[in-house]
PDB file of N, CA and C in Angstrom:
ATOM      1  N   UNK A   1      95.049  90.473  91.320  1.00  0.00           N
ATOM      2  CA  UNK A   1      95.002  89.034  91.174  1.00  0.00           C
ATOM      3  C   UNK A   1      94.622  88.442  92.520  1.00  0.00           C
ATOM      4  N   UNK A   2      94.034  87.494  92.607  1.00  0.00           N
ATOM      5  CA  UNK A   2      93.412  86.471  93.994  1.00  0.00           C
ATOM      6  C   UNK A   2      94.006  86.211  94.467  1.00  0.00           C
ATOM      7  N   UNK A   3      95.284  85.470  94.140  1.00  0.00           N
ATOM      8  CA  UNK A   3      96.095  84.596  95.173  1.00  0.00           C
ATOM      9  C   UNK A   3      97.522  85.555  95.363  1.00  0.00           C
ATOM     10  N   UNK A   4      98.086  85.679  96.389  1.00  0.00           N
ATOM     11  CA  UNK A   4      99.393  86.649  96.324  1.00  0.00           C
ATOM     12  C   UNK A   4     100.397  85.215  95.520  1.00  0.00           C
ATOM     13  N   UNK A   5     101.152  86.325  95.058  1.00  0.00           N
ATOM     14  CA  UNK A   5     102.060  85.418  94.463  1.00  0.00           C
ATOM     15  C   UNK A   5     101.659  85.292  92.589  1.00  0.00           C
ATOM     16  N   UNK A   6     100.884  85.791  92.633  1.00  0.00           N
ATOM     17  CA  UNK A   6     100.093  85.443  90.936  1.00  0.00           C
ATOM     18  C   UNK A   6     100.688  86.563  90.453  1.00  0.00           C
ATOM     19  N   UNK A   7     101.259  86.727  89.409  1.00  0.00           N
ATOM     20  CA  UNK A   7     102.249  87.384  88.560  1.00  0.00           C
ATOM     21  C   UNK A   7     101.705  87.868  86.758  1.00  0.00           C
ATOM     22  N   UNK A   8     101.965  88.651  86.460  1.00  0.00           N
ATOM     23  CA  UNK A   8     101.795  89.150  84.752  1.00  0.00           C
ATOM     24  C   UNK A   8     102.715  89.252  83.984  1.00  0.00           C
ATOM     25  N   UNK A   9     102.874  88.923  82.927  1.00  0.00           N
ATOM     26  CA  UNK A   9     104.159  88.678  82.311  1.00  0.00           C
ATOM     27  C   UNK A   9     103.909  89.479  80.524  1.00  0.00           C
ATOM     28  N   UNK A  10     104.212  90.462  80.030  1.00  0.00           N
ATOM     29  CA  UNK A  10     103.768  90.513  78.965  1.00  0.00           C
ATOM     30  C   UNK A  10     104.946  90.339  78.056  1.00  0.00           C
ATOM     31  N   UNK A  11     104.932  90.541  76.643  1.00  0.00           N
ATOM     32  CA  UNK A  11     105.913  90.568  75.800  1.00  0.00           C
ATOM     33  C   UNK A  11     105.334  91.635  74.531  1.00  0.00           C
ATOM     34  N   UNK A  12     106.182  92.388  74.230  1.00  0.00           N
ATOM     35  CA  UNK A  12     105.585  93.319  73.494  1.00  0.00           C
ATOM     36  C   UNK A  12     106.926  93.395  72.086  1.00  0.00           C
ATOM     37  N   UNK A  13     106.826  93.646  70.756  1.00  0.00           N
ATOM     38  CA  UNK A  13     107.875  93.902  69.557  1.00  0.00           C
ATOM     39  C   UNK A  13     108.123  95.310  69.765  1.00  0.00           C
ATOM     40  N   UNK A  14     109.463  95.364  69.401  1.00  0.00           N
ATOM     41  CA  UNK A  14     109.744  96.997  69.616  1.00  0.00           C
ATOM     42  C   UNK A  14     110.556  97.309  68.627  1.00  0.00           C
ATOM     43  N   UNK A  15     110.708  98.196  68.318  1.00  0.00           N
ATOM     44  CA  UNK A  15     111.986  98.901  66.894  1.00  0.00           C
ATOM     45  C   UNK A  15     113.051  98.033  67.529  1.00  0.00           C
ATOM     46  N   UNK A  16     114.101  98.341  66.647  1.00  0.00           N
ATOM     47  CA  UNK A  16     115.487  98.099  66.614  1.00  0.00           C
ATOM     48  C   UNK A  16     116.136  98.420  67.412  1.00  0.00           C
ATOM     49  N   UNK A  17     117.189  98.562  68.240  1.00  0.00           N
ATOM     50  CA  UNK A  17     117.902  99.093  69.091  1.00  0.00           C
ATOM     51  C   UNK A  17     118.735  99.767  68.195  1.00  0.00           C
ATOM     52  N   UNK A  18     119.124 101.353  68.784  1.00  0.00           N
ATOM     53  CA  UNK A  18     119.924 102.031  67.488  1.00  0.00           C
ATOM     54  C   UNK A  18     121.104 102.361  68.581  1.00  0.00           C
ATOM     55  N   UNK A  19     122.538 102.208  67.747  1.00  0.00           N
ATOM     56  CA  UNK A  19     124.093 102.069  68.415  1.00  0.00           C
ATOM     57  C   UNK A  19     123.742 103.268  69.406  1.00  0.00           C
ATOM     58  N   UNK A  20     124.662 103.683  70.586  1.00  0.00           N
ATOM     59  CA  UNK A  20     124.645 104.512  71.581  1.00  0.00           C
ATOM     60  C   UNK A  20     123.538 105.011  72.489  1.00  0.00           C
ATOM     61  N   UNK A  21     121.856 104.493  72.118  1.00  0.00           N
ATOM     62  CA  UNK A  21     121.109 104.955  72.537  1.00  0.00           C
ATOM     63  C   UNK A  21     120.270 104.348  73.376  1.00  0.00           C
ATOM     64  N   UNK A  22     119.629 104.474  74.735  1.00  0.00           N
ATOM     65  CA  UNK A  22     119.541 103.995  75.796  1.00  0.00           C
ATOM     66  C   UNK A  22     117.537 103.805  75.062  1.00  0.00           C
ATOM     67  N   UNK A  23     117.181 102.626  75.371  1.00  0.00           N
ATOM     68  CA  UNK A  23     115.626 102.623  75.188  1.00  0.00           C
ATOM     69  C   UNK A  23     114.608 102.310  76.826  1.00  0.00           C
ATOM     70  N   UNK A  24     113.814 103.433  76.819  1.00  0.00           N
ATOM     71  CA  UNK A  24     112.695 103.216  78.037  1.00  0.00           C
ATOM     72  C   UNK A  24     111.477 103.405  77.732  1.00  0.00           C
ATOM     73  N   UNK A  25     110.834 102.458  78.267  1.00  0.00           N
ATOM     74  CA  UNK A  25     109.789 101.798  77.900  1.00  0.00           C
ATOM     75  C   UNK A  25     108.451 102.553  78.980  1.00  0.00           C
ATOM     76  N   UNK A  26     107.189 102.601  78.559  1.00  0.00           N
ATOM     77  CA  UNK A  26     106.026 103.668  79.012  1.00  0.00           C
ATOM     78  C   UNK A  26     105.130 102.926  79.021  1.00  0.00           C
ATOM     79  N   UNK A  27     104.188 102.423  80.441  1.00  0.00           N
ATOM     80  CA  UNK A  27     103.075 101.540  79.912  1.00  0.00           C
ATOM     81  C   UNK A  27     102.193 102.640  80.556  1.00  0.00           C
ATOM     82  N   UNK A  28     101.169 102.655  80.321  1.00  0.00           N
ATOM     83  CA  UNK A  28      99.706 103.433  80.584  1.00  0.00           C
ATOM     84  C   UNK A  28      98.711 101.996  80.473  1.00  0.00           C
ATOM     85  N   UNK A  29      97.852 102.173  81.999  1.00  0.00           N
ATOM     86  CA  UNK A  29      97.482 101.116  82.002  1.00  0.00           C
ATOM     87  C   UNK A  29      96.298 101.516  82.997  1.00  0.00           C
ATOM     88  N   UNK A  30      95.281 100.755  82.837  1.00  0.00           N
ATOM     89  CA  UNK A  30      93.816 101.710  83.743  1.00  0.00           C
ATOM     90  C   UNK A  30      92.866 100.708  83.496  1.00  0.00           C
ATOM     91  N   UNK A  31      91.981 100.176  84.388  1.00  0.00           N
ATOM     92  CA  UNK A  31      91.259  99.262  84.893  1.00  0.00           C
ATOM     93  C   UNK A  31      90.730  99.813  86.196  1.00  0.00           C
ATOM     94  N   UNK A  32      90.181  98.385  87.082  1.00  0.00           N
ATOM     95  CA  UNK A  32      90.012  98.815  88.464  1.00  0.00           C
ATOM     96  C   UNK A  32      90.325  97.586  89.000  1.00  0.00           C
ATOM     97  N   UNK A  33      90.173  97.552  90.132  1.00  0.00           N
ATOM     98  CA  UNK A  33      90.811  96.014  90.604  1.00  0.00           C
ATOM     99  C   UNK A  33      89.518  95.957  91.938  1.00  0.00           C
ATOM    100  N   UNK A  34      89.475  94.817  92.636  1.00  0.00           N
ATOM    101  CA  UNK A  34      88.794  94.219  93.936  1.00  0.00           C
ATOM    102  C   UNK A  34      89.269  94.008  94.798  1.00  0.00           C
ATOM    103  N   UNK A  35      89.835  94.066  95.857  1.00  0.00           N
ATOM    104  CA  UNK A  35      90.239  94.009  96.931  1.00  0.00           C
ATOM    105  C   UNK A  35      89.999  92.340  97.563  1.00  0.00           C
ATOM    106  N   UNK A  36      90.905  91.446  97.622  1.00  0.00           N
ATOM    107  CA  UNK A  36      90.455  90.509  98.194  1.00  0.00           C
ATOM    108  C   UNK A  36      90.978  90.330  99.811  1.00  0.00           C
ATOM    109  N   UNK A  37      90.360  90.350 100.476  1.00  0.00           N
ATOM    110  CA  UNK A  37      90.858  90.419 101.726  1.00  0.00           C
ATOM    111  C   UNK A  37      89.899  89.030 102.259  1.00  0.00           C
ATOM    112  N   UNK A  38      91.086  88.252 103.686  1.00  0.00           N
ATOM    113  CA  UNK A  38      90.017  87.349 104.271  1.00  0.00           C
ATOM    114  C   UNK A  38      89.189  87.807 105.386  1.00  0.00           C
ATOM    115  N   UNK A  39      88.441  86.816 105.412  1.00  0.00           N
ATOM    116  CA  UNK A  39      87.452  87.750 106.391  1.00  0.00           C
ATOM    117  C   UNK A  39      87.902  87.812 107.490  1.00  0.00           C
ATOM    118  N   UNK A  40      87.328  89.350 108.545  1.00  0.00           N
ATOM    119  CA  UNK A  40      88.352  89.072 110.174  1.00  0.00           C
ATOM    120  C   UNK A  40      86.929  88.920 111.271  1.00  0.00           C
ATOM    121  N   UNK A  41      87.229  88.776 111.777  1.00  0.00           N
ATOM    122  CA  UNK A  41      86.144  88.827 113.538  1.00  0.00           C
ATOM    123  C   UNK A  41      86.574  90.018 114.232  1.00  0.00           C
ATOM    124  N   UNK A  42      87.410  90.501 113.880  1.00  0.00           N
ATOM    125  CA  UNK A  42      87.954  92.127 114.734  1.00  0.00           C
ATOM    126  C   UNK A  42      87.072  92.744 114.124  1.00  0.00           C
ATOM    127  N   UNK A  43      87.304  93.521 115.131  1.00  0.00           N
ATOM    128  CA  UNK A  43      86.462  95.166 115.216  1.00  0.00           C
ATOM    129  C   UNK A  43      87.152  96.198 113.841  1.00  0.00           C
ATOM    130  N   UNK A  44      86.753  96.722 113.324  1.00  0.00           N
ATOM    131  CA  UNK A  44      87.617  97.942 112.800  1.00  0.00           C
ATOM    132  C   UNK A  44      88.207  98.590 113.892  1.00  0.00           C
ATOM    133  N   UNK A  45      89.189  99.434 113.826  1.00  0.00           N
ATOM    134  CA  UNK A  45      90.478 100.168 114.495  1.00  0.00           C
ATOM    135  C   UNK A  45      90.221 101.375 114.118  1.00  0.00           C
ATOM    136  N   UNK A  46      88.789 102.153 114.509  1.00  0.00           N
ATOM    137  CA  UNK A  46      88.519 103.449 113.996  1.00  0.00           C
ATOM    138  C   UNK A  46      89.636 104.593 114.882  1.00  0.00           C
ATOM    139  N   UNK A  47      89.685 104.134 116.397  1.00  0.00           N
ATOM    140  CA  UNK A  47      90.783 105.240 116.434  1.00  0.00           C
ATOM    141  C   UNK A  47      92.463 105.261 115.613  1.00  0.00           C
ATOM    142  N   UNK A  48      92.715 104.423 115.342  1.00  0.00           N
ATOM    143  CA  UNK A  48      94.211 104.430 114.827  1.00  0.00           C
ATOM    144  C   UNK A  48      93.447 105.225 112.809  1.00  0.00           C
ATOM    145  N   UNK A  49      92.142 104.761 112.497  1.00  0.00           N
ATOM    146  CA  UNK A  49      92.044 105.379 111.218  1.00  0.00           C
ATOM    147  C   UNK A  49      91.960 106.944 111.393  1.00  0.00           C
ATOM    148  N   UNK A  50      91.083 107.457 112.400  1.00  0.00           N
ATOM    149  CA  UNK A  50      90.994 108.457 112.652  1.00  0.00           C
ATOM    150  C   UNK A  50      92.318 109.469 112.574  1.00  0.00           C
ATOM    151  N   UNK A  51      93.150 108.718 113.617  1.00  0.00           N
ATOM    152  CA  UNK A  51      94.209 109.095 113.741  1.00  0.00           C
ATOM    153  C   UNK A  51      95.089 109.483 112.505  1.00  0.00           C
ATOM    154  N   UNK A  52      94.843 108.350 111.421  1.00  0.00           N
ATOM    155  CA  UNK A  52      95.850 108.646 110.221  1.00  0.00           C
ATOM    156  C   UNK A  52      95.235 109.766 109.173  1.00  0.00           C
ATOM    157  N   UNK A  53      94.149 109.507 109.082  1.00  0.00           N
ATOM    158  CA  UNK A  53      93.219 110.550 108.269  1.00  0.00           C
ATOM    159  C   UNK A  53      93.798 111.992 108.890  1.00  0.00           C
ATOM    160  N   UNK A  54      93.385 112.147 110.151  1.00  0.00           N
ATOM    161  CA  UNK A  54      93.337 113.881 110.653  1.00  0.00           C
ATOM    162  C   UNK A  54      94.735 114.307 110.941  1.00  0.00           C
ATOM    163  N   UNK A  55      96.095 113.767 110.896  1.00  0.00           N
ATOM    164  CA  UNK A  55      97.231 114.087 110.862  1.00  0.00           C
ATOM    165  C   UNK A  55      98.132 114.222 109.855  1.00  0.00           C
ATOM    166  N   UNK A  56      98.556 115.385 109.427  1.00  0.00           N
ATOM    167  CA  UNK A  56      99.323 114.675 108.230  1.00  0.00           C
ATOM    168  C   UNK A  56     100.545 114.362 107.729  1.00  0.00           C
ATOM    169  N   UNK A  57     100.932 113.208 107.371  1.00  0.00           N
ATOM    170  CA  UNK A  57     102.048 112.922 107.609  1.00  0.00           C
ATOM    171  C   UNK A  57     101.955 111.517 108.418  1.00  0.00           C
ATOM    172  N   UNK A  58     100.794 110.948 109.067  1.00  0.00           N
ATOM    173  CA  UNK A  58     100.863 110.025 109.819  1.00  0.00           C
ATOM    174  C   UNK A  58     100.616 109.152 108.895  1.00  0.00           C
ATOM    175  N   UNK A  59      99.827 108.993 108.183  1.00  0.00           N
ATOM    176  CA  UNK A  59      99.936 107.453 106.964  1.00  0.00           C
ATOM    177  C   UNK A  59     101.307 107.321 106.450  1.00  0.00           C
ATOM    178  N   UNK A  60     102.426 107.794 106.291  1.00  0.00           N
ATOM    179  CA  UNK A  60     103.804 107.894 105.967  1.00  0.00           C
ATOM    180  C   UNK A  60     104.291 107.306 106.729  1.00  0.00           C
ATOM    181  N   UNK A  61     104.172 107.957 108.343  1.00  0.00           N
ATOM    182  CA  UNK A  61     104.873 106.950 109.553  1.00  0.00           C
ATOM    183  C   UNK A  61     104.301 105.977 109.620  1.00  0.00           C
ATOM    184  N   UNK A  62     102.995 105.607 109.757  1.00  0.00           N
ATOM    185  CA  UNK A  62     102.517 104.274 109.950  1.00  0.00           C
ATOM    186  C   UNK A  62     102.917 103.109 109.109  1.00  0.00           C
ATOM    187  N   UNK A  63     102.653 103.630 107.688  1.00  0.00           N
ATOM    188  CA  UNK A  63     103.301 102.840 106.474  1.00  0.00           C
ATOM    189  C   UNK A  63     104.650 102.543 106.640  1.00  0.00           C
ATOM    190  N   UNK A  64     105.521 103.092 107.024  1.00  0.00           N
ATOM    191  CA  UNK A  64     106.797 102.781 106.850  1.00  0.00           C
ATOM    192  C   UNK A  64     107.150 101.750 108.119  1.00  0.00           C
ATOM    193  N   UNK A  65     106.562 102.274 109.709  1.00  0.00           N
ATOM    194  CA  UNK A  65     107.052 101.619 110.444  1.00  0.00           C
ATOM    195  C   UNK A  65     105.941 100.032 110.298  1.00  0.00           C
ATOM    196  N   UNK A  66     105.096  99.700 109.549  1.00  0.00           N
ATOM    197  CA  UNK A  66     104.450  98.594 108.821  1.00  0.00           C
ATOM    198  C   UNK A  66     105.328  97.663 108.147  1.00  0.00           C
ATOM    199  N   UNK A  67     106.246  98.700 107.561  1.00  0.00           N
ATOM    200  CA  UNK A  67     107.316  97.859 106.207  1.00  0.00           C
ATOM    201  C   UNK A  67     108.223  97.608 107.285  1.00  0.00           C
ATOM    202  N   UNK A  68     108.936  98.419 108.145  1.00  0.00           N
ATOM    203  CA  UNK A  68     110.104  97.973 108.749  1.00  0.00           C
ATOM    204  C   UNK A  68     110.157  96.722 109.652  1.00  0.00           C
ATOM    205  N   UNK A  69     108.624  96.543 110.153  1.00  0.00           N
ATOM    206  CA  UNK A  69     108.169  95.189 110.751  1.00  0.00           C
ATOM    207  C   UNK A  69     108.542  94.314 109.793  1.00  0.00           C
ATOM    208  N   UNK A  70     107.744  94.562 108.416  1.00  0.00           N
ATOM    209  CA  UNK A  70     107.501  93.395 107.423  1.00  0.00           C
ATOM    210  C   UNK A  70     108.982  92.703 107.196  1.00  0.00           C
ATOM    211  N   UNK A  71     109.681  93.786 106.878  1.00  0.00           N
ATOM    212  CA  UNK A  71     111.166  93.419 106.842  1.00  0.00           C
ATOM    213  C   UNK A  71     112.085  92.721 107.711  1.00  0.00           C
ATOM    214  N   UNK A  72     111.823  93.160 109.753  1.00  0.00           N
ATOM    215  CA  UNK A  72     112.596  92.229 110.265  1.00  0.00           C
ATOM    216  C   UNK A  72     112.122  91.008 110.378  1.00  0.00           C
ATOM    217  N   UNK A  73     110.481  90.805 109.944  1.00  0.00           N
ATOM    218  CA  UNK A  73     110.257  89.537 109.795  1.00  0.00           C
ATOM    219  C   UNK A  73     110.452  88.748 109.052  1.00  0.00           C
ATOM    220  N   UNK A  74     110.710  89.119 107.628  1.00  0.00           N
ATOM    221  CA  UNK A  74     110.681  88.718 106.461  1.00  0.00           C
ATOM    222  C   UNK A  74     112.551  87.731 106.809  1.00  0.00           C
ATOM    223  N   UNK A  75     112.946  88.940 107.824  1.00  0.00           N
ATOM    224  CA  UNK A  75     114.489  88.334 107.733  1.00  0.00           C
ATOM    225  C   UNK A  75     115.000  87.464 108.968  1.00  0.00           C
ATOM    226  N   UNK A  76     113.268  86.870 109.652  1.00  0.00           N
ATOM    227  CA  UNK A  76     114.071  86.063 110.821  1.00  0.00           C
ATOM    228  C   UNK A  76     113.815  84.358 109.965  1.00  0.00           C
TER     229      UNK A  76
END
């Protein structure tokens, strides 16, 4: 979706609920999507890509210490 924040909501009919038995639900779902990104004036960051490509295990650290930013920011 274009704008962050834009959301999908479906509603689907399902059997009955039967006494004692727990129901979970399976979507299979396949498309492709577009990437909307804004435009930058930076350079690409080929050594830090390089870097994540030829190590492995480094897109894991990078990703995570990405989120742990996102998070103390999210919480100032």
């Amino acid at each position: 979706m274009p704008t962050t924040g834009d959301w999908f909501f479906a509603t689907y009919k399902a059997p009955p609920k039967k006494d004692g038995m727990k129901r979970t639900v399976f979507m299979k779902t396949k498309g492709w999507y577009k990437i909307h990104m804004p435009p930058t004036d930076k350079d690409s960051d080929m050594a830090t890509i390089f870097k994540l490509i030829g190590n492995p295990g480094e897109i894991i650290k990078f990703s995570n210490e990405r989120y742990r930013q996102w998070i103390q920011n999210a919480a100032k």
